[in-house]
C-alpha atoms as a PDB file:
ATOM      1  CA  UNK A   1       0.000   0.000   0.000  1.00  0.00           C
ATOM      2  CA  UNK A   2       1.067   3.247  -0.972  1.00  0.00           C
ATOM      3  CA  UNK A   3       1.929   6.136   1.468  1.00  0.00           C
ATOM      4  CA  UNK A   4       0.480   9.359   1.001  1.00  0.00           C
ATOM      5  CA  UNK A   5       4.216  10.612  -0.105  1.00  0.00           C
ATOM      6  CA  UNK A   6       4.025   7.797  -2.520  1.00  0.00           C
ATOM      7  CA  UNK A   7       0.622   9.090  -3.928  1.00  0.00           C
ATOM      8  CA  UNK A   8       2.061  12.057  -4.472  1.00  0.00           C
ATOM      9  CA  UNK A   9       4.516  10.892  -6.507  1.00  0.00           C
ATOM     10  CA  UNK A  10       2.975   9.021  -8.697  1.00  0.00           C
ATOM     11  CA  UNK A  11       0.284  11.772  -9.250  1.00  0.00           C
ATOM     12  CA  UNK A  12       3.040  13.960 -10.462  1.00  0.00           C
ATOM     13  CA  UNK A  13       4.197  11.239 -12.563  1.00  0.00           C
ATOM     14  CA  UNK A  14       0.625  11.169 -14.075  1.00  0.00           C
ATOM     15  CA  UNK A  15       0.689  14.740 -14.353  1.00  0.00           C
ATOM     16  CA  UNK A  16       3.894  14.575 -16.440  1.00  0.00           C
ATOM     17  CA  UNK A  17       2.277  11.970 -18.814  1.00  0.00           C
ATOM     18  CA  UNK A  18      -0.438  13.274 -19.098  1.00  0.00           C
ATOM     19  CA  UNK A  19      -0.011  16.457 -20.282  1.00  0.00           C
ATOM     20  CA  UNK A  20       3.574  14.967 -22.508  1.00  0.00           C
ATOM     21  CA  UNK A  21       0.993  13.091 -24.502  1.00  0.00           C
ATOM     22  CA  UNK A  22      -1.429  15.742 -24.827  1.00  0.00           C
ATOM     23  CA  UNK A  23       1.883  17.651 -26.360  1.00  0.00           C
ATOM     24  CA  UNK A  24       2.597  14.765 -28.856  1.00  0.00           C
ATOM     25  CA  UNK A  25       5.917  13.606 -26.582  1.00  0.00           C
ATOM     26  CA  UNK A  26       6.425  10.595 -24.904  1.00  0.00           C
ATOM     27  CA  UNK A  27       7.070  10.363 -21.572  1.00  0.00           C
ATOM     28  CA  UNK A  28       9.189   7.809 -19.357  1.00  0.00           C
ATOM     29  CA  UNK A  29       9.892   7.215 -15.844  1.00  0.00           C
ATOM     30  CA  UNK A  30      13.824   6.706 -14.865  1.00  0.00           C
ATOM     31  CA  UNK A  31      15.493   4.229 -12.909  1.00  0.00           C
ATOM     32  CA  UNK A  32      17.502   4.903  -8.884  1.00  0.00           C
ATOM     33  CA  UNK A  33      20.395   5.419 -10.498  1.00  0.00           C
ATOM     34  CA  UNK A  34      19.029   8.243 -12.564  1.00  0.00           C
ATOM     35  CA  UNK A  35      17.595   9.744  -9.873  1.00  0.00           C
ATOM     36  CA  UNK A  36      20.506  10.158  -8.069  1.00  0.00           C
ATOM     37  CA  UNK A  37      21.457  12.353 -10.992  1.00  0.00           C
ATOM     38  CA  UNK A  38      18.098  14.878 -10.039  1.00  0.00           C
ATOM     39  CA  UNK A  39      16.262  13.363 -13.052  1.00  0.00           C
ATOM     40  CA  UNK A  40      12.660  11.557 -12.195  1.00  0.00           C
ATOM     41  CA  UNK A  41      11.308  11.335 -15.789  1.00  0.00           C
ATOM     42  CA  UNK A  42      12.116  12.446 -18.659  1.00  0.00           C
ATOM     43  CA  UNK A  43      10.460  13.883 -21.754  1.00  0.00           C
ATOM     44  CA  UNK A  44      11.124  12.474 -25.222  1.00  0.00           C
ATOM     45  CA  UNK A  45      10.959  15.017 -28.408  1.00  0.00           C
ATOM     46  CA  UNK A  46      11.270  13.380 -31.736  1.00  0.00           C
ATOM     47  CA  UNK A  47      10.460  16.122 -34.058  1.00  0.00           C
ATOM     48  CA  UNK A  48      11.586  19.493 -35.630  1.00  0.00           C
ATOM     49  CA  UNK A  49      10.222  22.355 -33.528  1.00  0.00           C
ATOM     50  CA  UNK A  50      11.529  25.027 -34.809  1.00  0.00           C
ATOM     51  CA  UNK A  51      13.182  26.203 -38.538  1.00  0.00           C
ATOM     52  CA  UNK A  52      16.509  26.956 -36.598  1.00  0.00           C
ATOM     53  CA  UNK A  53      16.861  24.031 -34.418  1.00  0.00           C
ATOM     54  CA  UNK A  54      19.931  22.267 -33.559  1.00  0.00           C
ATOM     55  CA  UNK A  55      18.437  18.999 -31.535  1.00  0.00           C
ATOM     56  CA  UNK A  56      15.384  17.302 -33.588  1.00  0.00           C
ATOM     57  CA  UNK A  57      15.802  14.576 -30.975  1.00  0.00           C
ATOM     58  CA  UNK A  58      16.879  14.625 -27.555  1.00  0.00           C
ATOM     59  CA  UNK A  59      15.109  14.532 -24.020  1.00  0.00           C
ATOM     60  CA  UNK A  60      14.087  16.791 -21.291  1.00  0.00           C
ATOM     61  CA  UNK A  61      15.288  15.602 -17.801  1.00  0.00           C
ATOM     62  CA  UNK A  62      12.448  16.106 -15.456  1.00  0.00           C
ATOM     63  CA  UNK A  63      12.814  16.421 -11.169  1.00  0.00           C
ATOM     64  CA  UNK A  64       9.476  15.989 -10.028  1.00  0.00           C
ATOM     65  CA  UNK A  65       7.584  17.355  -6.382  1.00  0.00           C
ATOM     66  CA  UNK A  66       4.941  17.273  -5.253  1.00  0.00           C
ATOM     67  CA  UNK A  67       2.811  18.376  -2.083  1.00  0.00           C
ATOM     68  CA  UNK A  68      -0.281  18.960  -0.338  1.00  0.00           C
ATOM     69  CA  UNK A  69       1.476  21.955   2.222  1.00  0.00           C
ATOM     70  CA  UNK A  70       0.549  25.157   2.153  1.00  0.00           C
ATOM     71  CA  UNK A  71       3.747  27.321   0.502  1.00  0.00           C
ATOM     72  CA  UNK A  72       4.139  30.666   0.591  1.00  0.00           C
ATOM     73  CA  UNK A  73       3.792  32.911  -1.824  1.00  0.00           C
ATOM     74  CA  UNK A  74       6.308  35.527  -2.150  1.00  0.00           C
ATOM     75  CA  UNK A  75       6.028  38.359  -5.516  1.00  0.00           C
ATOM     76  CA  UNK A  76       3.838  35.734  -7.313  1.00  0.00           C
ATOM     77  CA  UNK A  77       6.421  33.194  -6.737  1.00  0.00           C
ATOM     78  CA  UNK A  78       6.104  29.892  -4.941  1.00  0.00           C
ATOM     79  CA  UNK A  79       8.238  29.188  -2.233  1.00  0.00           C
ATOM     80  CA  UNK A  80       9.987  25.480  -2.240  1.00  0.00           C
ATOM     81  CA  UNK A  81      12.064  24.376  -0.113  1.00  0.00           C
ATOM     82  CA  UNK A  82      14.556  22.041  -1.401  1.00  0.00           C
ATOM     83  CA  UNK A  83      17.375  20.297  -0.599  1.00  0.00           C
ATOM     84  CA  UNK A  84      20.628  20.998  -0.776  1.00  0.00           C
ATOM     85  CA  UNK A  85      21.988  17.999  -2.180  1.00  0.00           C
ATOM     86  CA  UNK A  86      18.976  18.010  -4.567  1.00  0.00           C
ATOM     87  CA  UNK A  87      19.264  21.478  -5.588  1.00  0.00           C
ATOM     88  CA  UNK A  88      23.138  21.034  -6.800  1.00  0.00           C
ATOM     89  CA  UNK A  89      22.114  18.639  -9.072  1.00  0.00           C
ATOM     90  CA  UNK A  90      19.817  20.591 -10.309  1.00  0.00           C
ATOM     91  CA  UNK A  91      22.052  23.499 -10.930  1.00  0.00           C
ATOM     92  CA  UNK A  92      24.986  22.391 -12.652  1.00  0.00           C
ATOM     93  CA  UNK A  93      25.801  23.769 -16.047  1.00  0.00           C
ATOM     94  CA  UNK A  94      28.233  20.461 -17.441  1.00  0.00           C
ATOM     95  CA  UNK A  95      25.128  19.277 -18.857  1.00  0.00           C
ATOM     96  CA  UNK A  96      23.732  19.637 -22.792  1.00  0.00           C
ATOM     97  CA  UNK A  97      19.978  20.085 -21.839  1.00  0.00           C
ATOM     98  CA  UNK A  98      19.259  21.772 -18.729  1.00  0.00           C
ATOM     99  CA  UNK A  99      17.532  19.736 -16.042  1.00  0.00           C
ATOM    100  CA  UNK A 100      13.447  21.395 -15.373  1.00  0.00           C
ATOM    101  CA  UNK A 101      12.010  20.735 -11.601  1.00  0.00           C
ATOM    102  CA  UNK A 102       7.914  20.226 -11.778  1.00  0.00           C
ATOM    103  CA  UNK A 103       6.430  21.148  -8.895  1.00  0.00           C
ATOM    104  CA  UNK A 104       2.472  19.612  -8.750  1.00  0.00           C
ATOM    105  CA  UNK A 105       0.808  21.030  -6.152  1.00  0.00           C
ATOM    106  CA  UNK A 106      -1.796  19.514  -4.544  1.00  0.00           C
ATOM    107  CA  UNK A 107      -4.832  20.536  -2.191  1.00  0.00           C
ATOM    108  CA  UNK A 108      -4.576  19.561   1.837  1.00  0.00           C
ATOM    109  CA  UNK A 109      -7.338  17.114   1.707  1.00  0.00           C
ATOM    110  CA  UNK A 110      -6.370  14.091   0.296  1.00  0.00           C
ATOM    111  CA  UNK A 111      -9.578  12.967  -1.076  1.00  0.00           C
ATOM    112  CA  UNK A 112      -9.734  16.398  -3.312  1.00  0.00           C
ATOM    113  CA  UNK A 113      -6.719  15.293  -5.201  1.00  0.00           C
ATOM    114  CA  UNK A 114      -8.246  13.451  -7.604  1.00  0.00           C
ATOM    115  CA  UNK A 115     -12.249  13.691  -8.552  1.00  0.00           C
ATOM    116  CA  UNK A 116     -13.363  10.643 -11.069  1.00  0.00           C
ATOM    117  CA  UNK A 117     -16.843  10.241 -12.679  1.00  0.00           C
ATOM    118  CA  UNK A 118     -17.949   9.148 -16.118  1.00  0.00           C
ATOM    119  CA  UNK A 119     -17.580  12.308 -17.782  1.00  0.00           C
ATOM    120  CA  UNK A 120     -14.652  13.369 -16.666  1.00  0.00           C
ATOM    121  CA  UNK A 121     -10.997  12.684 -14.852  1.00  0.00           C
ATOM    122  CA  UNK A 122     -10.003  16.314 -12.624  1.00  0.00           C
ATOM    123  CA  UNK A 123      -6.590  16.213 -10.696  1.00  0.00           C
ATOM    124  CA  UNK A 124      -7.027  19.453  -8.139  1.00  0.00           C
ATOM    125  CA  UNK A 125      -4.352  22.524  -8.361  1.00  0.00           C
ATOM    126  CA  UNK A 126      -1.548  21.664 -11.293  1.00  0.00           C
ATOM    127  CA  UNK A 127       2.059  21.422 -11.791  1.00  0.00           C
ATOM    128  CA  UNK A 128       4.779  24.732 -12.437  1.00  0.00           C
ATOM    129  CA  UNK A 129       7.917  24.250 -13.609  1.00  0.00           C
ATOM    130  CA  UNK A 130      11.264  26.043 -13.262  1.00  0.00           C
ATOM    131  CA  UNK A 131      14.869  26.084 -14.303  1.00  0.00           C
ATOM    132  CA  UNK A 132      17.730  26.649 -11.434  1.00  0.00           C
ATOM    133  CA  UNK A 133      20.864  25.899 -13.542  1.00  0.00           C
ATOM    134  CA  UNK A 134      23.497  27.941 -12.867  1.00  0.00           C
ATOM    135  CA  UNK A 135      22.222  29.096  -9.323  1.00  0.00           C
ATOM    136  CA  UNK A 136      24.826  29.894  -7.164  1.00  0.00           C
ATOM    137  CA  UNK A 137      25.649  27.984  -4.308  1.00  0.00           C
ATOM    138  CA  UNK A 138      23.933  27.806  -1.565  1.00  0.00           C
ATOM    139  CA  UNK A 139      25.583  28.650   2.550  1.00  0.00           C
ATOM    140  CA  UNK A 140      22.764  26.808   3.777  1.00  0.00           C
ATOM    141  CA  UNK A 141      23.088  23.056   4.749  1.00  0.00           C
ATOM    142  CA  UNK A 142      19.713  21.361   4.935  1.00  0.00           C
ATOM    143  CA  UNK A 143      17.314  23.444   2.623  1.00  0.00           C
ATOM    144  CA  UNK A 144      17.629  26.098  -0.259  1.00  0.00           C
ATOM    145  CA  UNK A 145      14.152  27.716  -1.103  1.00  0.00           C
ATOM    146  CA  UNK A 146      13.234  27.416  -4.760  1.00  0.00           C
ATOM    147  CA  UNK A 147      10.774  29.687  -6.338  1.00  0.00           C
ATOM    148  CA  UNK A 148       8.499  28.810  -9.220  1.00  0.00           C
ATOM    149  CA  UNK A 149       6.480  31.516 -10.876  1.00  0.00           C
ATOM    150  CA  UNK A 150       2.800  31.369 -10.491  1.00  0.00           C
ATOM    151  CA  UNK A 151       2.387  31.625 -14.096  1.00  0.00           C
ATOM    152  CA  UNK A 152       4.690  28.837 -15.332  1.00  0.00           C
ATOM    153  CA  UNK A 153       2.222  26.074 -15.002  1.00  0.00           C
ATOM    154  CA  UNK A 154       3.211  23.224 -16.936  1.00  0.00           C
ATOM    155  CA  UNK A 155       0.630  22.598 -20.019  1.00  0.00           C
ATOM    156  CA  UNK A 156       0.895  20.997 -23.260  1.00  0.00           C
ATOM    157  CA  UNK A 157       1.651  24.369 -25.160  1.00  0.00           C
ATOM    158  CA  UNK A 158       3.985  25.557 -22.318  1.00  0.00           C
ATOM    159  CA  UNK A 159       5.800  21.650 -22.565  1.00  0.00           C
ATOM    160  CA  UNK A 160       6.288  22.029 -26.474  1.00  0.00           C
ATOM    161  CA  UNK A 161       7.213  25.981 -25.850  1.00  0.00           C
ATOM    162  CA  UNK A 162      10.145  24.566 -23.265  1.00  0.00           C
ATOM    163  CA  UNK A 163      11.240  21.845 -25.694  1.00  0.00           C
ATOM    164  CA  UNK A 164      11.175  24.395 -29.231  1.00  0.00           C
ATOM    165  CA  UNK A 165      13.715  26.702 -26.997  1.00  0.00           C
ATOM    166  CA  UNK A 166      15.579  24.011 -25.814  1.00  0.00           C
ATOM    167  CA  UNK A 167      15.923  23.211 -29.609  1.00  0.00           C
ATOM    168  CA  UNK A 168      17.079  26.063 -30.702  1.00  0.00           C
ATOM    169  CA  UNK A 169      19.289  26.438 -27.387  1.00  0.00           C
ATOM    170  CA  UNK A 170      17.818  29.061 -25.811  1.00  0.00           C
ATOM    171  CA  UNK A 171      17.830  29.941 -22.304  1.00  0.00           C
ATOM    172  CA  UNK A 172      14.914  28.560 -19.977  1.00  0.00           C
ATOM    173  CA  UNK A 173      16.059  30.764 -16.684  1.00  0.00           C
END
């Protein structure tokens, strides 16, 4: 039986899928060893996205969170705390493709999380994405607070937006 960290989890992992097929990408879970690396999942691109991209194939390496706590929200960013160990992984810049953490949020009550009828599937709240490499390091030992923007929620469009400028190797900070 699952834990409710466990649940959460794998509802971010459905999150992910979900919305990489609903952008035309497939979508695969990685092994431990991977995810000793900071990567969770990662998102598979197998097409031309732009006229003046470099990578018609590669993948996005995905970090994935996910909670039901109330975060604070600071200048229309959310507040994350994450660790340190974590967050250097996250930040390095020897890497090709830069490395995106999804953050699914999820409401207190665990029986909100996910509503399913006939008609329709709803997961409550959504996922936002950001991009830390580069950061600078961090003085702190346990925790370094992350911020997503509340308007970088991860959708289909915004998934095949952050794989066109990773094509054409553009920034994502």
């Amino acid at each position: 039986m699952l834990n409710e960290n466990d649940k959460k989890a794998e509802l971010s992992y459905a999150y992910l899928h979900a919305v990489a097929a609903a952008a035309g990408f497939a979508c695969s879970d990685t092994n431990r060893h991977l995810d000793g690396c900071g990567v969770d999942a990662r998102v598979d691109i197998r097409e031309r996205l732009d006229a003046a991209a470099h990578l018609t194939e590669f993948s996005l390496p995905i970090q994935l969170k996910a909670t039901s706590a109330k975060l604070p929200i600071v200048e229309g960013r959310i507040s994350f705390p994450l660790d340190v160990d974590q967050y250097d992984k996250l930040r390095v810049t020897t890497v090709s493709i830069p490395k995106l953490i999804v953050l699914m949020t999820l409401p207190e009550e665990v029986e909100s999380w996910l509503n399913v009828s006939a008609e329709s599937l709803v997961a409550r709240h959504c996922a936002r994405w950001t991009c830390i490499q580069g950061q600078p390091d961090s003085a702190n030992a346990a925790t370094v607070t992350v911020r997503f923007h509340l308007d970088r929620v991860l959708t289909p469009s915004a998934l095949r937006e952050l794989a066109r400028r990773v094509a054409i190797g553009e920034d994502l900070i």
